[in-house]
Protein backbone atom coordinates (compact mmCIF):
# COMPACT_ATOMS: atom_id res chain seq x y z
CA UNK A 1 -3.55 -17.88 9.75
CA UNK A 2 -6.33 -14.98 9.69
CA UNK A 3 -6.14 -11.73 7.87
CA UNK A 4 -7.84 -8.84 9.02
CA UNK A 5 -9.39 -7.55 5.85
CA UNK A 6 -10.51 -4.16 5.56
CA UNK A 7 -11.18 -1.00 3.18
CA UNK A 8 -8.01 1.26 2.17
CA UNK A 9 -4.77 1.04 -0.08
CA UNK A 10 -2.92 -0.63 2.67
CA UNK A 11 -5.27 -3.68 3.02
CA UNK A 12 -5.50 -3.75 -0.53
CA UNK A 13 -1.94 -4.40 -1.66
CA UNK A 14 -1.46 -7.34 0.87
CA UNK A 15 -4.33 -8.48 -1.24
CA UNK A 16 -2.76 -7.78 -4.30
CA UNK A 17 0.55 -9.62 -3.25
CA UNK A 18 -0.98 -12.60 -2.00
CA UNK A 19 -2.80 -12.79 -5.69
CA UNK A 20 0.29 -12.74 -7.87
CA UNK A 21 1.28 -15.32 -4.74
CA UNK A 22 -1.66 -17.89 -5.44
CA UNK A 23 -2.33 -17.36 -1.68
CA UNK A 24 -6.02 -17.41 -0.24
CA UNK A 25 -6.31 -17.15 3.70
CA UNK A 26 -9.11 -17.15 6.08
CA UNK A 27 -10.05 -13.46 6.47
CA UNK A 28 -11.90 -11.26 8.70
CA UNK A 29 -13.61 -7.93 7.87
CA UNK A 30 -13.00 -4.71 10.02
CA UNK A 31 -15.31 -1.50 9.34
CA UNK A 32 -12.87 1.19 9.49
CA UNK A 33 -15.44 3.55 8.23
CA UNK A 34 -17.27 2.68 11.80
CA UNK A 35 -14.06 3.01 13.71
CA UNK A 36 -13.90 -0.63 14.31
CA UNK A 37 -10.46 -0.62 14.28
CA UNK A 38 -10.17 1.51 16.99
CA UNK A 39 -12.26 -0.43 19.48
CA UNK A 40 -12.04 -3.85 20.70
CA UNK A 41 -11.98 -6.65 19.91
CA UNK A 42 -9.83 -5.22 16.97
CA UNK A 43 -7.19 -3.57 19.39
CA UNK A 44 -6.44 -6.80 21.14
CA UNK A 45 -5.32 -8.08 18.18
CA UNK A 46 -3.06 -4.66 17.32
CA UNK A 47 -3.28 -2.15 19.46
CA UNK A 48 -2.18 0.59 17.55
CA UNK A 49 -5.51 -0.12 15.59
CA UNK A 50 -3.78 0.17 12.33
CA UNK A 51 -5.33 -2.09 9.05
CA UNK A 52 -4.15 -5.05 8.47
CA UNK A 53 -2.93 -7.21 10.59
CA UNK A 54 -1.96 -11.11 9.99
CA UNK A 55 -3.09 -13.24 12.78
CA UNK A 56 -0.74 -16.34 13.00
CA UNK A 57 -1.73 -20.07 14.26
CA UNK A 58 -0.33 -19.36 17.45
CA UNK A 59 -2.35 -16.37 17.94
CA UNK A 60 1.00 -13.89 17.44
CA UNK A 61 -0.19 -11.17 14.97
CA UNK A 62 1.98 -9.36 12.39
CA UNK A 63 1.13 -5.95 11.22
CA UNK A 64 2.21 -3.44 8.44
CA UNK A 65 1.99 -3.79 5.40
CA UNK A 66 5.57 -4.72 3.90
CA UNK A 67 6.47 -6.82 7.21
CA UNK A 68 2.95 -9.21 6.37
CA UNK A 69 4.40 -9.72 2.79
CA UNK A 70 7.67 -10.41 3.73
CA UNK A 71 6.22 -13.20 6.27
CA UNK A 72 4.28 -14.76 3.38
CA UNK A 73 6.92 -14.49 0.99
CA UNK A 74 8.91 -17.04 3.52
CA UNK A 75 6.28 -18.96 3.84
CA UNK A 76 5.79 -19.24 -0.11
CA UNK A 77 9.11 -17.98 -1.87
CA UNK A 78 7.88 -18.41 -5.22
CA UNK A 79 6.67 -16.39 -7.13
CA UNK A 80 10.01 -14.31 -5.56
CA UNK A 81 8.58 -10.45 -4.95
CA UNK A 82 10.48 -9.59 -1.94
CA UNK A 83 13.49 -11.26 -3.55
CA UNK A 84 15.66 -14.75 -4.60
CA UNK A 85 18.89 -13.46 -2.53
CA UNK A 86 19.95 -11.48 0.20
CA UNK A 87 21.18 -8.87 -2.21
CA UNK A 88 17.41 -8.83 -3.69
CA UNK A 89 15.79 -8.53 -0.81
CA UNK A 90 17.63 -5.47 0.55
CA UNK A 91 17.26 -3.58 -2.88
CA UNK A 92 13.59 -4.07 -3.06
CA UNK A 93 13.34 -2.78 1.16
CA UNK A 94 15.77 0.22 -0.42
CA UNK A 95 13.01 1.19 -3.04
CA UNK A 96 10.27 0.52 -0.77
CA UNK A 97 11.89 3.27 1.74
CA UNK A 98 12.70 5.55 -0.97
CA UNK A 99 8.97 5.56 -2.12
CA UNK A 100 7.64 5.73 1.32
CA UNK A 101 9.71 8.50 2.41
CA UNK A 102 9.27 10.48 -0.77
CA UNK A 103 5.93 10.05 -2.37
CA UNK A 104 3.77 7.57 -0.38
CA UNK A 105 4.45 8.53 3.18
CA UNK A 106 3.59 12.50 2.47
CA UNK A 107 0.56 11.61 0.30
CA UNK A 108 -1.62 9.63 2.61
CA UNK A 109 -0.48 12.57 5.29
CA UNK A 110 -1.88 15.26 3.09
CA UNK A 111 -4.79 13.26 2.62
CA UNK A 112 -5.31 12.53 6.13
CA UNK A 113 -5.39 16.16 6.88
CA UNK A 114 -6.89 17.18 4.13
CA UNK A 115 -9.73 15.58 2.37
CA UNK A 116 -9.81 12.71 4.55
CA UNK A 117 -9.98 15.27 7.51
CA UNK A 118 -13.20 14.43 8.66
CA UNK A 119 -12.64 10.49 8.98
CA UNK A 120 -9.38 10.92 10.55
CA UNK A 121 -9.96 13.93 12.90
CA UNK A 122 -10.56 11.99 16.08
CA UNK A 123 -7.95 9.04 15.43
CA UNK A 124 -4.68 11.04 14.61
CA UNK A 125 -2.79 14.05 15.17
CA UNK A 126 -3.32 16.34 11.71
CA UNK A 127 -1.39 18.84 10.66
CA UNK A 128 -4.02 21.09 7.93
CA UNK A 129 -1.82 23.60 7.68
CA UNK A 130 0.88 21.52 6.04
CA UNK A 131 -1.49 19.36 3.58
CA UNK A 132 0.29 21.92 0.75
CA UNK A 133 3.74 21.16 1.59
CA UNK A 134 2.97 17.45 1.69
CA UNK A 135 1.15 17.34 -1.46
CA UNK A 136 4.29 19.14 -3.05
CA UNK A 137 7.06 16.87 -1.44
CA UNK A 138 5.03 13.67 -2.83
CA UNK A 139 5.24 15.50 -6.19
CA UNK A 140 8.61 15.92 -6.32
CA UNK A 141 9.27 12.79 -5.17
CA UNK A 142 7.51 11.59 -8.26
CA UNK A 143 9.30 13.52 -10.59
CA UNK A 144 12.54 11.20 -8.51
CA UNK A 145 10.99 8.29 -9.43
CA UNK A 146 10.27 9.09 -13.05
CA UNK A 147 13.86 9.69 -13.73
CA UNK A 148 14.95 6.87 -11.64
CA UNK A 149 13.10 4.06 -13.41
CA UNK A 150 13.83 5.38 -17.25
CA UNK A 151 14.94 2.70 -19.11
CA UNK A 152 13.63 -0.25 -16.75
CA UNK A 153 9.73 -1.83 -16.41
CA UNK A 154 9.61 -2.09 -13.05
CA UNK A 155 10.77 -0.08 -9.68
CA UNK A 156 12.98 -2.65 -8.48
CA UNK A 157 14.64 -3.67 -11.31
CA UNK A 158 13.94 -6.42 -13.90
CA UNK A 159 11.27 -7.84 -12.02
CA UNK A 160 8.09 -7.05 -10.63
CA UNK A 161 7.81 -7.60 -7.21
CA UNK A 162 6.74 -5.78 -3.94
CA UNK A 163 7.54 -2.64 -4.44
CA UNK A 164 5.89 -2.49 -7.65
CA UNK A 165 2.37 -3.19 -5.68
CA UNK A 166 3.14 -1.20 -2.56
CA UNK A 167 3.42 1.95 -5.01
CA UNK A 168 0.87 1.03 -7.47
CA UNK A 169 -1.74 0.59 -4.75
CA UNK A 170 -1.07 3.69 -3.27
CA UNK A 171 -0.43 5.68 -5.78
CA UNK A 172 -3.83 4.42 -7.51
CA UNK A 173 -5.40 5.30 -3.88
CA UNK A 174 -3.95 8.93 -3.94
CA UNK A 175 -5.34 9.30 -7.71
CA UNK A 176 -8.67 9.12 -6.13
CA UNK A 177 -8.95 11.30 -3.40
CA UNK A 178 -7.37 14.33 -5.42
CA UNK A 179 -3.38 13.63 -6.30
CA UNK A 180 -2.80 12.23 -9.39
CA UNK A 181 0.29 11.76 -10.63
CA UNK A 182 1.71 14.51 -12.91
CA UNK A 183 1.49 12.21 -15.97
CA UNK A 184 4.07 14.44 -17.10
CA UNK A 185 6.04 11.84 -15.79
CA UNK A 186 6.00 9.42 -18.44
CA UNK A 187 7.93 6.87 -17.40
CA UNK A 188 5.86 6.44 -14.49
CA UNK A 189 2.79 6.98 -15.88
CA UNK A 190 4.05 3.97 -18.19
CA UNK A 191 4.85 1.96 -15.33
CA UNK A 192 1.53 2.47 -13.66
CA UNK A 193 -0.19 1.19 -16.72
CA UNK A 194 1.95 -1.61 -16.92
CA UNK A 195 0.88 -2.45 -13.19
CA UNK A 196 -2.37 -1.90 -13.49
CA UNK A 197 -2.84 -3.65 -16.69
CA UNK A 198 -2.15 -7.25 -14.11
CA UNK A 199 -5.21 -8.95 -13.04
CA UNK A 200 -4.72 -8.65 -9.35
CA UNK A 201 -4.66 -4.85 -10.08
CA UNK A 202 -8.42 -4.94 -10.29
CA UNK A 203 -8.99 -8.30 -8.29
CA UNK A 204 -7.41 -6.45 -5.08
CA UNK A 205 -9.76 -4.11 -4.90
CA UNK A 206 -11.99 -3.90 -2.14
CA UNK A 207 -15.99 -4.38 -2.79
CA UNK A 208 -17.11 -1.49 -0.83
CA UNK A 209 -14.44 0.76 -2.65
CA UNK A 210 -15.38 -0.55 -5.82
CA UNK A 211 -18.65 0.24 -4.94
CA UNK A 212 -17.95 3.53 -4.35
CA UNK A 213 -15.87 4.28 -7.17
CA UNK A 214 -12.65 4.26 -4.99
CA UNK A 215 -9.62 2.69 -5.58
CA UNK A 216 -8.86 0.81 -2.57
């Protein structure tokens, strides 16, 4: 296998999860701050040019984020973060949905038309006028979570698995590039300590964002 390797929060938590998996695969970089991803040879390998992809031994490639883990987590089930059981694996999808649709998904959209407007001008359709109204709805969404996780140490339950990283590293991302979490919020703002406090937390992250003093 082959993992195209790049800057960005979405890279970075298939990082993270193949750390707290013991995993180390062959990688290849892509320069996303030249566009590289958006030219070929890249968008043989995924044409919708999006980072990462997993390029398999037959020369099939996976991409997205949460469908790479999930292949990896069959092809290593322990540590279990997607989950041990049917009934685990569907709740941690659940939570991953819920914090995409509610706090993750309209973050990187307000960033994308917003401060990341002049990276992502020429590869997507933005929407400036609605950065507010994003930022807001990934707010709220927050405030969701908080409530939702009192009492417990992790999103998906008693154990720390994938949708523990898929927030963290996004949420970390969002921290940078102007929306924080309201840390208001304590139990999430306990939470994202907790998570960050794990060594793959800081071993994820890429060079060139570390570098840079970004979290991605």
């Amino acid at each position: 296998m082959k993992f195209y390797n790049s800057l960005g929060p979405n890279p970075r938590l298939v990082r993270m999860f193949m750390l707290e998996k013991g995993m180390e695969l062959p990688s290849e970089e892509v320069d996303i701050m030249a566009g590289a991803n958006r030219q070929e040879p890249y968008l043989s390998a995924n044409p919708w040019g999006e980072m990462p992809s997993l390029e398999l031994d037959d020369g099939r490639v996976i991409a997205e984020t949460t469908a790479i883990c999930e292949y990896l987590e069959e092809q290593q089930p322990a540590p279990a973060l997607v989950g041990s059981d049917a009934a685990e694996r569907a709740n941690t999808r659940m939570w991953l949905r819920r914090v995409e649709i509610h706090i993750t998904g309209p973050m990187t959209d307000a960033f994308r038309s917003g401060a990341g407007q002049a990276m992502f001008k020429d590869r997507r359709h933005l929407v400036p006028q609605a950065v507010d109204d994003w930022a807001a709805i990934a707010r709220e969404g927050t405030a969701r979570l908080d409530a939702a996780i009192a009492g417990r140490d992790f999103i998906a339950g008693d154990s720390f698995g994938l949708a523990d990283i898929y927030a963290y590293c996004l949420i970390d991302f969002g921290g940078g590039v102007g929306q924080p979490f309201d840390p208001a919020n304590a139990n999430v703002a306990s939470w994202f300590q907790r998570i960050a406090s794990r060594p793959s937390a800081e071993k994820s992250i890429h060079p060139a964002a570390a570098a840079g003093g970004m979290r991605a």
